[in-house]
C-alpha atoms as a PDB file:
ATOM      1  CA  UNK A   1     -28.707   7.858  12.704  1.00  0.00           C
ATOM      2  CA  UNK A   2     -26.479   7.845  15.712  1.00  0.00           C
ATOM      3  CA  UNK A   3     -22.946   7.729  15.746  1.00  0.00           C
ATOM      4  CA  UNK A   4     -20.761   5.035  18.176  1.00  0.00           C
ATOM      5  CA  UNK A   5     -17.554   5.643  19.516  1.00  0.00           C
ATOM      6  CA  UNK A   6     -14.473   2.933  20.013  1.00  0.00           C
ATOM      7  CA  UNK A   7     -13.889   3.209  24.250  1.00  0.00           C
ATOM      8  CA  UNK A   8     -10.535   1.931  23.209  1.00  0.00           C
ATOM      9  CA  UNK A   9      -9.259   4.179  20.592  1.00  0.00           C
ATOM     10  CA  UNK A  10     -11.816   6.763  19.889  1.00  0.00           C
ATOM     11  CA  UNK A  11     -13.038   5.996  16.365  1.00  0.00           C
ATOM     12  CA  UNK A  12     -16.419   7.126  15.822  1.00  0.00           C
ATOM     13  CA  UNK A  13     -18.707   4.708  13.454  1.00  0.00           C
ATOM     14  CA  UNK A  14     -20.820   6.765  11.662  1.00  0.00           C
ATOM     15  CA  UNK A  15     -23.791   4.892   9.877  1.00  0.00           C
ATOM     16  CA  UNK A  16     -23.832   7.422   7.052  1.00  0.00           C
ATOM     17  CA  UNK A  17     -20.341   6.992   6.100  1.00  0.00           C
ATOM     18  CA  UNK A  18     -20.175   2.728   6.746  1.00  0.00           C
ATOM     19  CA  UNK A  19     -16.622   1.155   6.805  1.00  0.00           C
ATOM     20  CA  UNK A  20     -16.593   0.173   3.031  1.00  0.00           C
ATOM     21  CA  UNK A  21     -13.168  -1.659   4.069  1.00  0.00           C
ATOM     22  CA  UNK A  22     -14.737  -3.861   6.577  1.00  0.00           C
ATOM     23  CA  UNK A  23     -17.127  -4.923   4.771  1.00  0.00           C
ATOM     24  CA  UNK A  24     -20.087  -2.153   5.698  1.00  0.00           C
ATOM     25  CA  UNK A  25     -21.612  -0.348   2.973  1.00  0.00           C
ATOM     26  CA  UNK A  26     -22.572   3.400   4.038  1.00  0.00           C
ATOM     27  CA  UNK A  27     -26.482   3.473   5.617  1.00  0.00           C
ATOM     28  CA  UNK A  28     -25.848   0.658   7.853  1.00  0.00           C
ATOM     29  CA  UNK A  29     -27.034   1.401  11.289  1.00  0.00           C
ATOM     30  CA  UNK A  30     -24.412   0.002  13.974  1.00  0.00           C
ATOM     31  CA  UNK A  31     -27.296  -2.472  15.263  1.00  0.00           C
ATOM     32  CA  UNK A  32     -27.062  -4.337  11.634  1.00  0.00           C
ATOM     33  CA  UNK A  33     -22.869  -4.432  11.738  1.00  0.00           C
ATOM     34  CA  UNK A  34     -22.521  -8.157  11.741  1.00  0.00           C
ATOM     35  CA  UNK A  35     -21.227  -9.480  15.050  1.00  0.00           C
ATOM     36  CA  UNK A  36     -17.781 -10.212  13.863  1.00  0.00           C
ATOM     37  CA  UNK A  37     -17.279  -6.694  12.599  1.00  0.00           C
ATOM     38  CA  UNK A  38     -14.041  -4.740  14.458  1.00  0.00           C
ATOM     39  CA  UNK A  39     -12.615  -1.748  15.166  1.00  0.00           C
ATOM     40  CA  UNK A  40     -10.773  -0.988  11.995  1.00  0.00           C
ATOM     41  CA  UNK A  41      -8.103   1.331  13.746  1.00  0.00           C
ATOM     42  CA  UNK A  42      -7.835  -1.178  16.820  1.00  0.00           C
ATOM     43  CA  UNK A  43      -9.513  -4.265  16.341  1.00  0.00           C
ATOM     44  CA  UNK A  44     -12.139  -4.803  19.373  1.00  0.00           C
ATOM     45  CA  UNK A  45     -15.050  -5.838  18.998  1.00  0.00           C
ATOM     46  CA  UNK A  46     -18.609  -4.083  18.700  1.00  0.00           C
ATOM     47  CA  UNK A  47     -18.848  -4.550  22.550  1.00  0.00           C
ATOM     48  CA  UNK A  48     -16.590  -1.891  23.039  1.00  0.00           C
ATOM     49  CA  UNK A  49     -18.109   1.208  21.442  1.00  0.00           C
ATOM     50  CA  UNK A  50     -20.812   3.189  23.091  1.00  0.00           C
ATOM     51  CA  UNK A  51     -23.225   5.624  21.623  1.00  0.00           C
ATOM     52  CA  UNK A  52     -22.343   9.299  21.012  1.00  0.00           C
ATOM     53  CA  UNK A  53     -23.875  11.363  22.774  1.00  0.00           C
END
């Protein structure tokens, strides 16, 4: 699964690790994040992460 990266702060959402504290159990692919998901070191939005590459 590919990771994203934050373009604001650098976090890197990786799918196989989730963010159990927001709310996203590990195995969730970034497409299926719900829409109000955020950053949880900065708090943008999922507009603002880009794959890794």
């Amino acid at each position: 699964m590919m990771k994203y990266e934050c373009v604001a702060c650098g976090y890197i959402y990786d799918p196989e690790l989730g963010d159990p504290d927001g709310g996203v159990e590990p195995g969730t692919t970034f497409a299926d994040i719900p829409e109000d998901w955020v950053c949880p070191l900065c708090g943008v939005g999922k507009d603002m992460f880009e794959p890794v590459k």
